[in-house]
PDB file of N, CA and C in Angstrom:
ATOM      1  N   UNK A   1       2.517  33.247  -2.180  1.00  0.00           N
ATOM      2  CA  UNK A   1       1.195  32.744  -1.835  1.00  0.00           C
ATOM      3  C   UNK A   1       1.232  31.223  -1.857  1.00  0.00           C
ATOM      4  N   UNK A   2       0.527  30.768  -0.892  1.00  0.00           N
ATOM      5  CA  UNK A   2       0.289  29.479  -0.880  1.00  0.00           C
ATOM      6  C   UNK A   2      -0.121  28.800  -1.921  1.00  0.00           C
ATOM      7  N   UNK A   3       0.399  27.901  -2.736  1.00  0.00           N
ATOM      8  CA  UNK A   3      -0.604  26.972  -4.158  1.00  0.00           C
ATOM      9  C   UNK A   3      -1.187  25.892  -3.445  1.00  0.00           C
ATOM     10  N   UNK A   4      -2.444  25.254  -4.231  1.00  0.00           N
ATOM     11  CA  UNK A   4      -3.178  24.051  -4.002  1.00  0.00           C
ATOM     12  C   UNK A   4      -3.621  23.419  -4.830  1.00  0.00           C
ATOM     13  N   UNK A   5      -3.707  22.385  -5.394  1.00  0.00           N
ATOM     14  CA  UNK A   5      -4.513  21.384  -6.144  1.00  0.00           C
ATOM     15  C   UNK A   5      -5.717  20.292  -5.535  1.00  0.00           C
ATOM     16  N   UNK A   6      -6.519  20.168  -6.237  1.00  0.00           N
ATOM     17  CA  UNK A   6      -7.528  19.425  -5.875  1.00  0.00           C
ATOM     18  C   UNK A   6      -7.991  18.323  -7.171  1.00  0.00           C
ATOM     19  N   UNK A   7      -7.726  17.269  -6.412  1.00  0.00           N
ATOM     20  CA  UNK A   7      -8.183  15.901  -7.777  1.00  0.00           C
ATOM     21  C   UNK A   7      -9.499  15.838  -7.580  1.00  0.00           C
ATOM     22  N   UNK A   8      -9.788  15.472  -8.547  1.00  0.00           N
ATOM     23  CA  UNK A   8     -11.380  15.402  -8.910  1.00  0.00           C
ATOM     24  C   UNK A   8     -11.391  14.288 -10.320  1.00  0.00           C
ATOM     25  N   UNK A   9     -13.036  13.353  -9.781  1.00  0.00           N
ATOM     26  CA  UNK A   9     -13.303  13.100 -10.903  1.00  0.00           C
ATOM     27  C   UNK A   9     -14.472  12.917 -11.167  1.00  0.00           C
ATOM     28  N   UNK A  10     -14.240  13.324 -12.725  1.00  0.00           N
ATOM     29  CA  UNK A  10     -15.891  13.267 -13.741  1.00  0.00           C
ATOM     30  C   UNK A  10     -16.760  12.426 -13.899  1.00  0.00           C
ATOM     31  N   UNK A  11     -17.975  12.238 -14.367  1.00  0.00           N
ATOM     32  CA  UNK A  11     -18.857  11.896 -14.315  1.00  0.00           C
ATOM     33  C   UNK A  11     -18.837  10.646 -15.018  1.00  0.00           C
ATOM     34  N   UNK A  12     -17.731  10.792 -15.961  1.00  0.00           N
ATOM     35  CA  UNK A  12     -17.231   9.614 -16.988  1.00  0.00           C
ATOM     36  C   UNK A  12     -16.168   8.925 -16.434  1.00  0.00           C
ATOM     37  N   UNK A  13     -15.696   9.101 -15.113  1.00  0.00           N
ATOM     38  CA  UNK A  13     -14.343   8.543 -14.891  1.00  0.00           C
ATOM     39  C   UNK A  13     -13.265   8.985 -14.379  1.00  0.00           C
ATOM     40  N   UNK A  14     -12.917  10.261 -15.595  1.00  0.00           N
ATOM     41  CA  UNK A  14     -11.826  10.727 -15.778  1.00  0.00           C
ATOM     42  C   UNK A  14     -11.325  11.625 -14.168  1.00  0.00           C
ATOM     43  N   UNK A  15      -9.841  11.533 -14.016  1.00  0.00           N
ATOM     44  CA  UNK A  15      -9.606  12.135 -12.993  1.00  0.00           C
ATOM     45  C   UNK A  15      -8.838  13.286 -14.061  1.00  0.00           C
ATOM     46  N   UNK A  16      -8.888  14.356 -13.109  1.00  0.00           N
ATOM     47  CA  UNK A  16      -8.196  15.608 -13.391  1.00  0.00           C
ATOM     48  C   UNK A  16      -7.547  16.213 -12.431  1.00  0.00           C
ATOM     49  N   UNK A  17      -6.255  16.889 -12.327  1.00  0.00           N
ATOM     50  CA  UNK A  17      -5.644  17.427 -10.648  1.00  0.00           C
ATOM     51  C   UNK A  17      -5.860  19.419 -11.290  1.00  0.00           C
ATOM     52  N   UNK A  18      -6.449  19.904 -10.051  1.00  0.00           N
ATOM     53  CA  UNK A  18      -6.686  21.387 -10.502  1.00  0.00           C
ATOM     54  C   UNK A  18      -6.255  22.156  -9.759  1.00  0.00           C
ATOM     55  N   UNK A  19      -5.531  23.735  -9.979  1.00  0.00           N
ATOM     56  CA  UNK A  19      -4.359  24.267  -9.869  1.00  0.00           C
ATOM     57  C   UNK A  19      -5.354  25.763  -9.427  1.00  0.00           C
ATOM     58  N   UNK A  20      -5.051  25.604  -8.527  1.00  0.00           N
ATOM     59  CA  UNK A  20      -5.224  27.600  -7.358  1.00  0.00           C
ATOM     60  C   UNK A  20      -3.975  27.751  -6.824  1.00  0.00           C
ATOM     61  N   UNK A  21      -4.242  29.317  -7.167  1.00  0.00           N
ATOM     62  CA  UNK A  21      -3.077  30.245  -6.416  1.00  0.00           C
ATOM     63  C   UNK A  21      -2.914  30.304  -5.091  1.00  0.00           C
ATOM     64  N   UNK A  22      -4.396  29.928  -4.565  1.00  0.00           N
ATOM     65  CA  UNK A  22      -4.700  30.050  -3.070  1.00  0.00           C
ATOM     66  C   UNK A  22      -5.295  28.732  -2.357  1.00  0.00           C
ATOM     67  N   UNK A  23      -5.211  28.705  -0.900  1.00  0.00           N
ATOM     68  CA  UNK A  23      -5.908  28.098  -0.559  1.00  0.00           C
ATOM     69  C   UNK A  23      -7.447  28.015  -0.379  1.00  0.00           C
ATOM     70  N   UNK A  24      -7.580  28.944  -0.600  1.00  0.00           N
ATOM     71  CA  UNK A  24      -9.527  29.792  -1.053  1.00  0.00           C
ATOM     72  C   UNK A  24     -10.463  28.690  -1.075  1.00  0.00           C
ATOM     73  N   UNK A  25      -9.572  27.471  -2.484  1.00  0.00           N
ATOM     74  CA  UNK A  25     -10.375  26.669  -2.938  1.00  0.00           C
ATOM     75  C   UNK A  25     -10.787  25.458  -1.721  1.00  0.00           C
ATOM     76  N   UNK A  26      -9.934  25.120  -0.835  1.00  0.00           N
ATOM     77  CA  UNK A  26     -10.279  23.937   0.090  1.00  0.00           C
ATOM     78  C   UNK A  26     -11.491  25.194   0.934  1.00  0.00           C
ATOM     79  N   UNK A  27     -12.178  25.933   0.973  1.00  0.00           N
ATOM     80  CA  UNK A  27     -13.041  26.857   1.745  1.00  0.00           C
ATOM     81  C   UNK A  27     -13.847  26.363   1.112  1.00  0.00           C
ATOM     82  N   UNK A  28     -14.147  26.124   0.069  1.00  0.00           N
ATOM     83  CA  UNK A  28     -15.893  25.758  -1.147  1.00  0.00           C
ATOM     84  C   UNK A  28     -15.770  24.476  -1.245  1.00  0.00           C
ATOM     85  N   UNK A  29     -14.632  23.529  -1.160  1.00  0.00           N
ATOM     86  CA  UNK A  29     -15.025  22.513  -1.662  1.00  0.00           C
ATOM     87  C   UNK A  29     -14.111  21.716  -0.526  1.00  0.00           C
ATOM     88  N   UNK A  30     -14.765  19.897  -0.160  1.00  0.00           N
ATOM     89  CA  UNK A  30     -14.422  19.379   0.685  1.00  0.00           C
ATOM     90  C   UNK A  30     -14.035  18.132  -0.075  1.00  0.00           C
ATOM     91  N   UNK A  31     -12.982  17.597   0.084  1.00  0.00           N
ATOM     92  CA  UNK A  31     -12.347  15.820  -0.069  1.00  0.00           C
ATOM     93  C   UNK A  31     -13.436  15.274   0.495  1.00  0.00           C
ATOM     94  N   UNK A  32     -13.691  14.105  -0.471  1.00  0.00           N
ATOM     95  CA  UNK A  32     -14.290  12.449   0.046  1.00  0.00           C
ATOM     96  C   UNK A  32     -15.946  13.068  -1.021  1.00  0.00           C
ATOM     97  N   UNK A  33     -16.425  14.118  -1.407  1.00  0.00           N
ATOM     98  CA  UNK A  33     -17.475  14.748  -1.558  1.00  0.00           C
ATOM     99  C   UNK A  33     -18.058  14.828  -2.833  1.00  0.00           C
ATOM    100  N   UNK A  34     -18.990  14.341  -3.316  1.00  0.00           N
ATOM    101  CA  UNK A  34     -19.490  14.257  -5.045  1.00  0.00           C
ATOM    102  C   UNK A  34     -20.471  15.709  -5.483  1.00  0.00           C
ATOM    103  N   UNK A  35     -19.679  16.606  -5.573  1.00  0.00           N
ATOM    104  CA  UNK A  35     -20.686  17.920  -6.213  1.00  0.00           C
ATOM    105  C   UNK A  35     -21.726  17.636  -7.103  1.00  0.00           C
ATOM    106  N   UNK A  36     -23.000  17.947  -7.869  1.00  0.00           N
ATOM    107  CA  UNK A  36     -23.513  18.059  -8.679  1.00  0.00           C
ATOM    108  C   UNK A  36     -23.012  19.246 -10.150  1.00  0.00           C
ATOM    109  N   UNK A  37     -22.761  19.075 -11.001  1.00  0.00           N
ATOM    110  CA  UNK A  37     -22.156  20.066 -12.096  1.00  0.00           C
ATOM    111  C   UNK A  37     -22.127  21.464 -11.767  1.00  0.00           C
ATOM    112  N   UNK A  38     -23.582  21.673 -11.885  1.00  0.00           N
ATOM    113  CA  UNK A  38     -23.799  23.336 -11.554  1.00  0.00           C
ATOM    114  C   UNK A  38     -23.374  23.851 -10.289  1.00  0.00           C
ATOM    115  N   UNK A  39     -23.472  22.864  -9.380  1.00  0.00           N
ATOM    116  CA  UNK A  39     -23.144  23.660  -8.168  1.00  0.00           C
ATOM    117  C   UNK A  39     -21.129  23.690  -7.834  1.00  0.00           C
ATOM    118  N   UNK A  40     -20.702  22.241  -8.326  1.00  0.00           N
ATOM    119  CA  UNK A  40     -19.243  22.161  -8.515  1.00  0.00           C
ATOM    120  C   UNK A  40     -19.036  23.709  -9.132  1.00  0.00           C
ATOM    121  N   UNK A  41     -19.302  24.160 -10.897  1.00  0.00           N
ATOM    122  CA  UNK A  41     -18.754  24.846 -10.973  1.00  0.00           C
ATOM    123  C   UNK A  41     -18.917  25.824 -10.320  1.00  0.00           C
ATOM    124  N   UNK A  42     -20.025  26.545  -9.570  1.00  0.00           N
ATOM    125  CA  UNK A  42     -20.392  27.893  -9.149  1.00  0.00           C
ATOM    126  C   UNK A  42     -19.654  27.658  -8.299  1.00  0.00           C
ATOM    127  N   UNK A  43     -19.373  26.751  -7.067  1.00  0.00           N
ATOM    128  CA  UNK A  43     -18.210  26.819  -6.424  1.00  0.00           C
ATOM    129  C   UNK A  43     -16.903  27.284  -6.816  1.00  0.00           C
ATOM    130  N   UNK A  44     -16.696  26.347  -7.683  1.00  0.00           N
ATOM    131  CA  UNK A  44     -15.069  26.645  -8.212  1.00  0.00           C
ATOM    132  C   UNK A  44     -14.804  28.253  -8.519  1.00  0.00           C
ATOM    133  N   UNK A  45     -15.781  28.735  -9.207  1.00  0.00           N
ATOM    134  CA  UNK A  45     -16.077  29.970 -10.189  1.00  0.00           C
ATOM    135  C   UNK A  45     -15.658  30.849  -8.787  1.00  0.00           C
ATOM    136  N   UNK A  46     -16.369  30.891  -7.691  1.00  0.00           N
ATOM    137  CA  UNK A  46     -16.338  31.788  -6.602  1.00  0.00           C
ATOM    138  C   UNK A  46     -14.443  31.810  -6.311  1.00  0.00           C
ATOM    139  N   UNK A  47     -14.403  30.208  -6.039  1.00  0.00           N
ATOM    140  CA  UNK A  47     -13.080  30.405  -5.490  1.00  0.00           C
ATOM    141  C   UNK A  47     -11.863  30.740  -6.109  1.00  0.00           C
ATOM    142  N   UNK A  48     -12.290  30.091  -7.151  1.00  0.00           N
ATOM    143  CA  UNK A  48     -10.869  30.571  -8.019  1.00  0.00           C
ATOM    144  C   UNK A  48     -11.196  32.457  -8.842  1.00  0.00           C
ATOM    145  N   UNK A  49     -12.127  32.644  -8.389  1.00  0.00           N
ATOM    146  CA  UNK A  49     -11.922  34.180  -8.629  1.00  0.00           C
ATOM    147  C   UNK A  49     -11.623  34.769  -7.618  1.00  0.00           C
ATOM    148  N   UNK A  50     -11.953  34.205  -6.708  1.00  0.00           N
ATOM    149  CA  UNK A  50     -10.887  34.653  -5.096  1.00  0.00           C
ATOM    150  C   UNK A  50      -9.766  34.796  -5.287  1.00  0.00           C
ATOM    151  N   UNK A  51      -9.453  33.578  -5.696  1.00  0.00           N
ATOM    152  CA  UNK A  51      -7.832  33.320  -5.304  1.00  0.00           C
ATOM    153  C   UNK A  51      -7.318  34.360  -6.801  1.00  0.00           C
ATOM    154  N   UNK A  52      -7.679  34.819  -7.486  1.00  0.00           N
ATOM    155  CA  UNK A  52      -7.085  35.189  -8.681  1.00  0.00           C
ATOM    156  C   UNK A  52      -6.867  36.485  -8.191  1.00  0.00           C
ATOM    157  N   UNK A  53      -8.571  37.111  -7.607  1.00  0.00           N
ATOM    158  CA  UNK A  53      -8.265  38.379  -7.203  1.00  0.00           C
ATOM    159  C   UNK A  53      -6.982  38.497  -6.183  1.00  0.00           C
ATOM    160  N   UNK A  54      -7.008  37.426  -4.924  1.00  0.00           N
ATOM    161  CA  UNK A  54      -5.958  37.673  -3.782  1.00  0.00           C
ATOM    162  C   UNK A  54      -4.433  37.452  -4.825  1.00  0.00           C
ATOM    163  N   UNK A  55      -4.133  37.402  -5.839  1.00  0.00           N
ATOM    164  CA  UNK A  55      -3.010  37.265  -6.298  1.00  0.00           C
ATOM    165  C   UNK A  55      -3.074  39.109  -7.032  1.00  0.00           C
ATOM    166  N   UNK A  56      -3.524  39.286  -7.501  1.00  0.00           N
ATOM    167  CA  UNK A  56      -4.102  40.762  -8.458  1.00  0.00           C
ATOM    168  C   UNK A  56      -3.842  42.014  -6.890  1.00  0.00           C
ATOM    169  N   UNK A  57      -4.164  41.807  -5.678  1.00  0.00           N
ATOM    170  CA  UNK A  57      -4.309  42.431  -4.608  1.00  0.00           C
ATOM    171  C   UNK A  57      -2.808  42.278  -4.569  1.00  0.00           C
ATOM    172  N   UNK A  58      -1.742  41.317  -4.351  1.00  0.00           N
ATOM    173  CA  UNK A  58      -0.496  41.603  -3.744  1.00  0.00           C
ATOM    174  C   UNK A  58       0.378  41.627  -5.281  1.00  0.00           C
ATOM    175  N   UNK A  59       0.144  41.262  -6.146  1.00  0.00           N
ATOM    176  CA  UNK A  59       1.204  41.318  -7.435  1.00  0.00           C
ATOM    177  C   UNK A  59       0.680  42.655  -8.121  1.00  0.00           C
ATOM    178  N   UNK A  60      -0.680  42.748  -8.624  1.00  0.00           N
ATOM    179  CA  UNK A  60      -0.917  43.845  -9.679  1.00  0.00           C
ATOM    180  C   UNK A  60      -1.601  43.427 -10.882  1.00  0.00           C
ATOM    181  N   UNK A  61      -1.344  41.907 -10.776  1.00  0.00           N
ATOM    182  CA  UNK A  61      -2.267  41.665 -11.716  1.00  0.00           C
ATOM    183  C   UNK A  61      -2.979  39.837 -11.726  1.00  0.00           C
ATOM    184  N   UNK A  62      -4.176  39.577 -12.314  1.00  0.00           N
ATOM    185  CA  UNK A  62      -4.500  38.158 -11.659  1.00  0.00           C
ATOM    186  C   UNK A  62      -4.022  37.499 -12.332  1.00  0.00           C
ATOM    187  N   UNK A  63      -4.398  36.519 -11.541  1.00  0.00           N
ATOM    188  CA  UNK A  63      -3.389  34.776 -11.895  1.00  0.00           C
ATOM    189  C   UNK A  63      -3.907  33.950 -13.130  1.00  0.00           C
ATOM    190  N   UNK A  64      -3.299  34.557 -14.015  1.00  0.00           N
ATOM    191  CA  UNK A  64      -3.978  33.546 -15.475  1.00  0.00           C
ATOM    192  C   UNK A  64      -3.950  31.775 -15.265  1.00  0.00           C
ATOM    193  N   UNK A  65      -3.263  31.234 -14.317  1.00  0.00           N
ATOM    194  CA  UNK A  65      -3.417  29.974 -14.245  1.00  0.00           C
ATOM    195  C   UNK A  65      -5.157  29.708 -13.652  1.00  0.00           C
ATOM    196  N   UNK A  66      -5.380  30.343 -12.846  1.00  0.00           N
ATOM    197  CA  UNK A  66      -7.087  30.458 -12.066  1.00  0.00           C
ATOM    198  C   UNK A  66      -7.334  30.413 -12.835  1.00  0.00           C
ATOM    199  N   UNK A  67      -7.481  31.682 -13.829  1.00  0.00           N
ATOM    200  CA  UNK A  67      -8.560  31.567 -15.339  1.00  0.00           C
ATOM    201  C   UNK A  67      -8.354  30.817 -15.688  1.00  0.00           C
ATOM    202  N   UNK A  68      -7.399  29.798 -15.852  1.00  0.00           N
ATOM    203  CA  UNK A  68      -7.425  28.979 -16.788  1.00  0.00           C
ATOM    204  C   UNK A  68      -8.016  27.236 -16.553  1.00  0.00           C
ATOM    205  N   UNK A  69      -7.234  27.121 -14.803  1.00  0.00           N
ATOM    206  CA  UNK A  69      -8.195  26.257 -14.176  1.00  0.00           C
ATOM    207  C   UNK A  69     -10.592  26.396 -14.515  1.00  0.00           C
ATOM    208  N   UNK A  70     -10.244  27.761 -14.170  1.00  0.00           N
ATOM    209  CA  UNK A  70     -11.503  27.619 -14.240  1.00  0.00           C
ATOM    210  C   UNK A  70     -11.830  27.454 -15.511  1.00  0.00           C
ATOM    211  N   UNK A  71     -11.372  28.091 -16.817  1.00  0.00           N
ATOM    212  CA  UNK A  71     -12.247  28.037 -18.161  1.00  0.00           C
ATOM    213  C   UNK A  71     -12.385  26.427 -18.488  1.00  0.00           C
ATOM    214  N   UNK A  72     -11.170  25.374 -18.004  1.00  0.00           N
ATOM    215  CA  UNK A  72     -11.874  24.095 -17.952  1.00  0.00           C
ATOM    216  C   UNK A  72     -12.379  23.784 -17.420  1.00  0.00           C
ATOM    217  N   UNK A  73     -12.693  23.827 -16.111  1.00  0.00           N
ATOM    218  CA  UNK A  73     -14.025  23.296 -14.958  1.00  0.00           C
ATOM    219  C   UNK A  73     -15.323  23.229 -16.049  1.00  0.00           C
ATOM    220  N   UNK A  74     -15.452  24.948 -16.864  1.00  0.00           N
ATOM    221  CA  UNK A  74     -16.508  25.096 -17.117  1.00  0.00           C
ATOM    222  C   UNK A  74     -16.543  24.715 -18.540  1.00  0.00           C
ATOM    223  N   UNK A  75     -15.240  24.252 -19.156  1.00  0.00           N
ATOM    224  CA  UNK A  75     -15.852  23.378 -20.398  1.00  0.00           C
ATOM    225  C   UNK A  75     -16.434  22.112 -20.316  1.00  0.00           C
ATOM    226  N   UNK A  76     -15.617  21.298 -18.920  1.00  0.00           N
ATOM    227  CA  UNK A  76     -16.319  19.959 -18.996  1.00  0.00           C
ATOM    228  C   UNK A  76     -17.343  19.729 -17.938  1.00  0.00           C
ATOM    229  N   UNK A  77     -17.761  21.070 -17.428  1.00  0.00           N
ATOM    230  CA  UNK A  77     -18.946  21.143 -17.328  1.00  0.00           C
ATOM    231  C   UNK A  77     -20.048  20.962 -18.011  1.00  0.00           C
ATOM    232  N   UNK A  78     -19.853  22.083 -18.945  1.00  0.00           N
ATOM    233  CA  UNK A  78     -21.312  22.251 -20.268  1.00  0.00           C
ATOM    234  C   UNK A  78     -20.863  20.882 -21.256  1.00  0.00           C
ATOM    235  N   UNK A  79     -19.778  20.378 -21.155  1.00  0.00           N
ATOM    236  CA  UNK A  79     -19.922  18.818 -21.871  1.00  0.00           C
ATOM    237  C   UNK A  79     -20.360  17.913 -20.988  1.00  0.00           C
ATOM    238  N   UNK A  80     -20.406  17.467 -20.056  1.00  0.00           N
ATOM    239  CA  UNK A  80     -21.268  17.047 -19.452  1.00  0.00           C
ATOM    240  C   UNK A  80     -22.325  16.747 -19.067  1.00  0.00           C
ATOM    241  N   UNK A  81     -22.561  17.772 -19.328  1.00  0.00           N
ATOM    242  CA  UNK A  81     -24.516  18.275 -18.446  1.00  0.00           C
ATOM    243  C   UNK A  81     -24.850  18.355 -17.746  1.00  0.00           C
ATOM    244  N   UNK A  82     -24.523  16.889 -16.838  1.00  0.00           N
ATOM    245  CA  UNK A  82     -25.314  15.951 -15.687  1.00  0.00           C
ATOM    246  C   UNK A  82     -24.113  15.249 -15.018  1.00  0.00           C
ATOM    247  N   UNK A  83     -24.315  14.900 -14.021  1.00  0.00           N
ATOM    248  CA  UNK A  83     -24.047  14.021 -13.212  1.00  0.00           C
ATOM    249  C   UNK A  83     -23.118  15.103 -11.942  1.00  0.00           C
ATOM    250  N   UNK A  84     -22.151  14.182 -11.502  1.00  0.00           N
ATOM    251  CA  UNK A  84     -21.646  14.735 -10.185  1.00  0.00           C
ATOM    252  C   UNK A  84     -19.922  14.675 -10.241  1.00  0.00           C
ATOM    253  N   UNK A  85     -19.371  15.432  -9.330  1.00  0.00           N
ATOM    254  CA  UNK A  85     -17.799  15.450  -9.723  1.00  0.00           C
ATOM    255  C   UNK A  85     -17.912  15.545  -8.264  1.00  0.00           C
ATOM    256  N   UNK A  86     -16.504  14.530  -8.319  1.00  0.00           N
ATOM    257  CA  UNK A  86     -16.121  13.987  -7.031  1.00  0.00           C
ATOM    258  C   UNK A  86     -15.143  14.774  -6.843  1.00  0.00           C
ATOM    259  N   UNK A  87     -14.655  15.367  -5.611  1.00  0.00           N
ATOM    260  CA  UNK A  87     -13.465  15.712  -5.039  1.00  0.00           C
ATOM    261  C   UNK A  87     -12.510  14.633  -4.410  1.00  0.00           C
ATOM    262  N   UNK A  88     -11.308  14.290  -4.765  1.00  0.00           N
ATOM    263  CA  UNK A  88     -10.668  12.893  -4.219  1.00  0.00           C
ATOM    264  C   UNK A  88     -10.142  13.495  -3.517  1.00  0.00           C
ATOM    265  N   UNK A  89      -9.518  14.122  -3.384  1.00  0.00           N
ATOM    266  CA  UNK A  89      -8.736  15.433  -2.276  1.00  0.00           C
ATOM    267  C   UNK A  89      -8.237  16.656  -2.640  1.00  0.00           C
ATOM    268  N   UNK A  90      -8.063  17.278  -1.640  1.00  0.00           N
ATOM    269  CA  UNK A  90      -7.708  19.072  -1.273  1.00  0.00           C
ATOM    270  C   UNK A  90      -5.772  18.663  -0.865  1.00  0.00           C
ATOM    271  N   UNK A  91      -5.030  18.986  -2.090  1.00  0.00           N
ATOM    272  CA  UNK A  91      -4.048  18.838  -1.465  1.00  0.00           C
ATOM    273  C   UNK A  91      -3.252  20.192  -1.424  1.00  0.00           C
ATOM    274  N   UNK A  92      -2.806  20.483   0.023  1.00  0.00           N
ATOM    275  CA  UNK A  92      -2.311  21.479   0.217  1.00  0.00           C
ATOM    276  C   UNK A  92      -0.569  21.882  -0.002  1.00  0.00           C
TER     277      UNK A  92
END
């Protein structure tokens, strides 16, 4: 399966590079683009349970790296609160 990362940064600064099994994730989210929290993660949440399932569909079982991308999206989400997360790019 194809892998992808996408840099992003937080509301404080910080850049982070984030890890799908699939390309799923450049489908929800676009480079150059500042999400708002809640909606960043519900994005992410969709895609990277995509891409976890499309790994679970051809292996047998899902991609613990997805879960794991996502369980941080959504920690420094709820530390956050507020503000917006930038996508710096979709790299394929």
């Amino acid at each position: 399966m194809p892998e992808m990362h996408v840099r992003l940064r937080w509301p404080d600064g910080t850049r982070e590079r984030v890890y799908s099994p699939s390309l799923v994730l450049a489908e929800h989210l676009d480079a150059g683009t500042a999400y708002p929290l809640e909606d960043f993660a519900r994005r992410s949440r969709e895609a990277l349970t995509e891409a976890s399932e499309r790994v679970r569909a051809k292996y047998g079982f899902p991609c613990s790296r997805a879960a794991a991308s996502l369980a941080g999206i959504e920690a420094r989400v709820r530390r956050y609160g507020e503000g917006d997360v930038l996508v710096e790019a979709v790299e394929t």
